[in-house]
N, C-alpha and C. Protein backbone atom coordinates (compact mmCIF):
# COMPACT_ATOMS: atom_id res chain seq x y z
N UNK A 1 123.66 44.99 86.35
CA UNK A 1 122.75 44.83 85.21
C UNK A 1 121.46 44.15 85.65
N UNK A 2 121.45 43.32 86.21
CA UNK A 2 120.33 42.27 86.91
C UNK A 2 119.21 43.18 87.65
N UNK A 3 120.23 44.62 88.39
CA UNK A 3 118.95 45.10 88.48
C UNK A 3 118.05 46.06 88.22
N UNK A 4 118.85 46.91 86.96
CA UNK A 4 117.98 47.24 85.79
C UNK A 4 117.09 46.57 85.14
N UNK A 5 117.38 44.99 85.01
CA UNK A 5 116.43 44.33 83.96
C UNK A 5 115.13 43.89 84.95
N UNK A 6 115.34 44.27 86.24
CA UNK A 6 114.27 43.82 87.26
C UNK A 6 113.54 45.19 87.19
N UNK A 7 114.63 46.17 87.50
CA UNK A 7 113.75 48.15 88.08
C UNK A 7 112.79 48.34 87.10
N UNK A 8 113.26 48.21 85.37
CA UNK A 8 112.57 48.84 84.51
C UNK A 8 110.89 47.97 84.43
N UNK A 9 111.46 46.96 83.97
CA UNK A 9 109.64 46.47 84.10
C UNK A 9 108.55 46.82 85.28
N UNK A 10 109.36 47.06 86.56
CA UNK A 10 108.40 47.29 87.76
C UNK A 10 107.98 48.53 87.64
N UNK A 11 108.49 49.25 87.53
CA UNK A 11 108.44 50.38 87.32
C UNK A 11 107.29 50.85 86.41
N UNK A 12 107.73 50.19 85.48
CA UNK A 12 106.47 50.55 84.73
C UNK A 12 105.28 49.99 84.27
N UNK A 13 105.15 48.88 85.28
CA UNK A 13 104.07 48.75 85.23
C UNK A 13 103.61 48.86 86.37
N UNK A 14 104.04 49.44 87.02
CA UNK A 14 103.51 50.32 88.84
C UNK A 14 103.26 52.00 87.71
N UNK A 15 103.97 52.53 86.49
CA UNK A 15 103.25 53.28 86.10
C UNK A 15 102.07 53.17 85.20
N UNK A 16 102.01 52.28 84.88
CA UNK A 16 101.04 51.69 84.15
C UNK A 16 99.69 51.70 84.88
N UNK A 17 100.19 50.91 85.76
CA UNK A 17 99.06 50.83 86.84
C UNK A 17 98.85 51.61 87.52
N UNK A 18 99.14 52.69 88.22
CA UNK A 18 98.76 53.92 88.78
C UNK A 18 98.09 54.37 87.47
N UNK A 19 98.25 54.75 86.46
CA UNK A 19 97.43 55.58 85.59
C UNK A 19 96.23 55.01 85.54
N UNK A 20 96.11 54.12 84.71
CA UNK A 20 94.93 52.96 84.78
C UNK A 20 94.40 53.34 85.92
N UNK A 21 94.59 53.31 87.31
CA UNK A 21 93.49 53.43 88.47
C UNK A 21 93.88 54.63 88.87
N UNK A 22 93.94 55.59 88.29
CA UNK A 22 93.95 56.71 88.75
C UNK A 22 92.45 57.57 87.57
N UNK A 23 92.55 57.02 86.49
CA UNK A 23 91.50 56.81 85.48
C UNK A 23 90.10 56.34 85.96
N UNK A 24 90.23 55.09 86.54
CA UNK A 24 88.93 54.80 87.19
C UNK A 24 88.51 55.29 88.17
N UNK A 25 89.55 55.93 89.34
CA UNK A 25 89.22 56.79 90.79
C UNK A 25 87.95 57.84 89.50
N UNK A 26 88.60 58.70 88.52
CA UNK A 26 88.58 59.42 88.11
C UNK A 26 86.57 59.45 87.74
N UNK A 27 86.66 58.24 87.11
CA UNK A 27 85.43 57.73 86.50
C UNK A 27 84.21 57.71 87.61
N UNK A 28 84.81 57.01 88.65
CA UNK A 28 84.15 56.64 90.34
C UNK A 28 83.81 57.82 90.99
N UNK A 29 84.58 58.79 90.64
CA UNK A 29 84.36 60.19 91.03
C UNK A 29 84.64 60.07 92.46
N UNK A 30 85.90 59.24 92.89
CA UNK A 30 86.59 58.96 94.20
C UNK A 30 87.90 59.71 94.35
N UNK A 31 88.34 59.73 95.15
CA UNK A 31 89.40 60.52 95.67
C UNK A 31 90.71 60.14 94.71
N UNK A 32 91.48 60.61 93.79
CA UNK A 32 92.30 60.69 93.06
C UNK A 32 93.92 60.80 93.62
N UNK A 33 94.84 59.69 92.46
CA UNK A 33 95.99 60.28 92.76
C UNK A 33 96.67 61.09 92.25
N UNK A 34 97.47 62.01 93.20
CA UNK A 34 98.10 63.46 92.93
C UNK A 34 98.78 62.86 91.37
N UNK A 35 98.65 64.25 90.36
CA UNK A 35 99.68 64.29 89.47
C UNK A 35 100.95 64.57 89.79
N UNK A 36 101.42 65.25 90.69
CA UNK A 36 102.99 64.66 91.44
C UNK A 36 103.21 63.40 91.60
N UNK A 37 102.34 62.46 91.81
CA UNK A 37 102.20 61.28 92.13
C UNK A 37 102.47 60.34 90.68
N UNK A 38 102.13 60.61 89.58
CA UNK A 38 101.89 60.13 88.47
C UNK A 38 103.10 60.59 87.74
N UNK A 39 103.29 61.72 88.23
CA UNK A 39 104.69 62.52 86.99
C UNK A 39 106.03 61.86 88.37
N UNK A 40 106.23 61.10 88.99
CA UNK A 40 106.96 60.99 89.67
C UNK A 40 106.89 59.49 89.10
N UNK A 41 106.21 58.89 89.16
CA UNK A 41 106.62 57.20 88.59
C UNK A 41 107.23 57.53 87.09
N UNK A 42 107.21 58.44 86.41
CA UNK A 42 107.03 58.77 85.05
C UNK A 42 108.96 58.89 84.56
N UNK A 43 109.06 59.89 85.55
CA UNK A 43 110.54 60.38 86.19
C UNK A 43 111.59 59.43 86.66
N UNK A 44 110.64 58.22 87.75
CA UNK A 44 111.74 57.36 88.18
C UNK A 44 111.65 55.83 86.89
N UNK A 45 111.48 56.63 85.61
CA UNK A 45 111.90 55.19 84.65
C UNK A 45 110.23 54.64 83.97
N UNK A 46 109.26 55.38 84.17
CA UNK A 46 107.73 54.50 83.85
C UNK A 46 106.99 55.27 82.74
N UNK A 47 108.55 56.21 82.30
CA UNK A 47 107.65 57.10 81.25
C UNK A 47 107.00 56.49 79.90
N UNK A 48 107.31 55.39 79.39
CA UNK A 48 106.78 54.60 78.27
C UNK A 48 105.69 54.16 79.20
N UNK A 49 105.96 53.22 79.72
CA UNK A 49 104.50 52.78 79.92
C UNK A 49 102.86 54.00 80.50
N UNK A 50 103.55 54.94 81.03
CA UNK A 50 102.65 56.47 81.43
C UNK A 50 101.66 56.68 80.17
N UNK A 51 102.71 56.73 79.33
CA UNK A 51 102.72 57.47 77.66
C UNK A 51 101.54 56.52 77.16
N UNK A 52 102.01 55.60 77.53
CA UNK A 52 100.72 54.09 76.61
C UNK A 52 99.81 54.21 77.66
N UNK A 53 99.61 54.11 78.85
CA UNK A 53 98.35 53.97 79.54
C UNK A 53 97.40 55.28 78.96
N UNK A 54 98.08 56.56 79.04
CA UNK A 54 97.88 57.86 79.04
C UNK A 54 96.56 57.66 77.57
N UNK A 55 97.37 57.29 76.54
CA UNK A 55 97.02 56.96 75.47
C UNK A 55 95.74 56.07 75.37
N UNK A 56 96.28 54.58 76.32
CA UNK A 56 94.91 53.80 76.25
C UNK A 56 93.68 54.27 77.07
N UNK A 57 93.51 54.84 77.66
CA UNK A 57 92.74 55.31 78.92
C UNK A 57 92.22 56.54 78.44
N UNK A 58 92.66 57.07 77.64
CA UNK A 58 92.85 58.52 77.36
C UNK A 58 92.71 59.63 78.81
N UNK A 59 93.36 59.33 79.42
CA UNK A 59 93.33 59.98 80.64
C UNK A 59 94.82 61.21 80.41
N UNK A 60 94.19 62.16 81.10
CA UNK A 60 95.09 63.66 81.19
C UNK A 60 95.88 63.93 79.59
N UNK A 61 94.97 63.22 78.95
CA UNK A 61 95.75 63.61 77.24
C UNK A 61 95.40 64.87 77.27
N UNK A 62 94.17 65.95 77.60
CA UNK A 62 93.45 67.10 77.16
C UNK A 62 94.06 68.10 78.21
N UNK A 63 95.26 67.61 79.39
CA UNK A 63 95.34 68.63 80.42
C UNK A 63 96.90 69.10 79.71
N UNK A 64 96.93 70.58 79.19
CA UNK A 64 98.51 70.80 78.56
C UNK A 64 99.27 70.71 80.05
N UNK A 65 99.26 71.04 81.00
CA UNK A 65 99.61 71.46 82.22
C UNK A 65 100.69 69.98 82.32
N UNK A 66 100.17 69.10 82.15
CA UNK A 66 100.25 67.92 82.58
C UNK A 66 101.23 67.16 81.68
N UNK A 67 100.43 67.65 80.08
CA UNK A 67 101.11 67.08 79.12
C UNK A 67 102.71 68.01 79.54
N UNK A 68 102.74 69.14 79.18
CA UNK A 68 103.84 69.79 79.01
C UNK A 68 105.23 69.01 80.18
N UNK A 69 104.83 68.71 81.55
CA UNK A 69 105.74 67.84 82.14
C UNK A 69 106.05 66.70 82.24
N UNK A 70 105.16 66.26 81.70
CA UNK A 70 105.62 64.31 80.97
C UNK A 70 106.30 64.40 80.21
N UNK A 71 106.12 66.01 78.98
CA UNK A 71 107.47 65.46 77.54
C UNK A 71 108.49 66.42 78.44
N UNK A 72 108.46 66.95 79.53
CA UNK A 72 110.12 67.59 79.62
C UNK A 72 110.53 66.47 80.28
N UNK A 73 109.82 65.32 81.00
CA UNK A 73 110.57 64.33 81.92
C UNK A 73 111.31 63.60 81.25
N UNK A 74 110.55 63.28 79.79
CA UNK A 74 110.35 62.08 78.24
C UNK A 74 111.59 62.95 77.82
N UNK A 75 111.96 64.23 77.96
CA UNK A 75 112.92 64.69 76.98
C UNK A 75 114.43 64.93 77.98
N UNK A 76 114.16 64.98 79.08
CA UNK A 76 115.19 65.08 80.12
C UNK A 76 116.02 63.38 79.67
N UNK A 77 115.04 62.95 79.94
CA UNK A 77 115.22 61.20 80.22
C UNK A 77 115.95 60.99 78.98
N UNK A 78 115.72 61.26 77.55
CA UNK A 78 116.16 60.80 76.39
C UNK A 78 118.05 61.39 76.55
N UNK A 79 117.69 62.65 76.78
CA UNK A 79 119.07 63.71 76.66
C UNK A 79 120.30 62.23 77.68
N UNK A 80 119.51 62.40 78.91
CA UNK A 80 120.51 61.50 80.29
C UNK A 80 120.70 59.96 79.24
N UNK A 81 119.89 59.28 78.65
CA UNK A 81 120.20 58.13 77.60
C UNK A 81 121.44 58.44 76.62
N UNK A 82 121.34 59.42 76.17
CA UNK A 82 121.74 59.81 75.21
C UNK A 82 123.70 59.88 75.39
N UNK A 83 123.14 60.61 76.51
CA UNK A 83 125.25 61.41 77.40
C UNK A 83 125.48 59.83 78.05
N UNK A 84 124.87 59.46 78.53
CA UNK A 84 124.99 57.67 79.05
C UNK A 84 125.74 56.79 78.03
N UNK A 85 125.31 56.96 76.88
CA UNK A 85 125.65 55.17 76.28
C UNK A 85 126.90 56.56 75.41
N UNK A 86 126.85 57.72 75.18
CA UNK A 86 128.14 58.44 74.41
C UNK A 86 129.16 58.30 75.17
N UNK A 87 129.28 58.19 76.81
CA UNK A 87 130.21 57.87 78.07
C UNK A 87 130.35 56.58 77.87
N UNK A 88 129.59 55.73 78.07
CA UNK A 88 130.25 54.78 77.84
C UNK A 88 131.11 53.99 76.72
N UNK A 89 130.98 54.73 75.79
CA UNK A 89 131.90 54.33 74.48
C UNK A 89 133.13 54.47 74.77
C-alpha cells in the first residue's frame, strides 16, 4: 500500500509537469515532447492530473488525434478500477 500512496502522486505530477512544459516548449517554439511521451505518463497512472493540466494550459484540447487516446487510456484505466476493487470483494 505505501507504495501506491507514494507512485500515484509522483506520477502525476511528473504528468502534470510534463504537460505544463511541454506547453511552454510549445509557446518557445523549442523542441517539444513526443505525444507518446505525454500519453505514456497518462497510461502509467497521471491521467487526472494530464486531464487538469490539459485543461489549465489548454494545451492539445483542439488535437482529436490526441484527445481520442487520453479518453481510451481514461476509459481502459476506469474499466481495470472497476474489475480491481469487484475482485477484491
Amino acid at each position: 500500500m505505501s507504495f501506491l500512496f507514494w507512485y500515484f502522486p509522483l506520477i502525476n505530477l511528473v504528468a502534470f509537469s510534463t504537460t505544463g512544459l511541454d506547453k511552454w516548449l510549445a509557446i518557445q517554439q523549442k523542441w517539444r515532447i513526443s505525444e507518446r511521451n505525454l500519453l505514456l505518463t497518462s497510461a502509467i497512472g497521471g491521467t487526472i492530473s494530464s486531464g487538469f493540466a490539459m485543461l489549465l494550459f489548454k494545451h492539445k484540447t483542439a488535437k482529436r488525434s490526441f484527445l481520442w487516446k487520453y479518453f481510451l487510456i481514461a476509459i481502459l484505466q476506469i474499466i481495470l478500477v472497476y474489475f480491481y476493487v469487484i475482485k477484491s470483494k
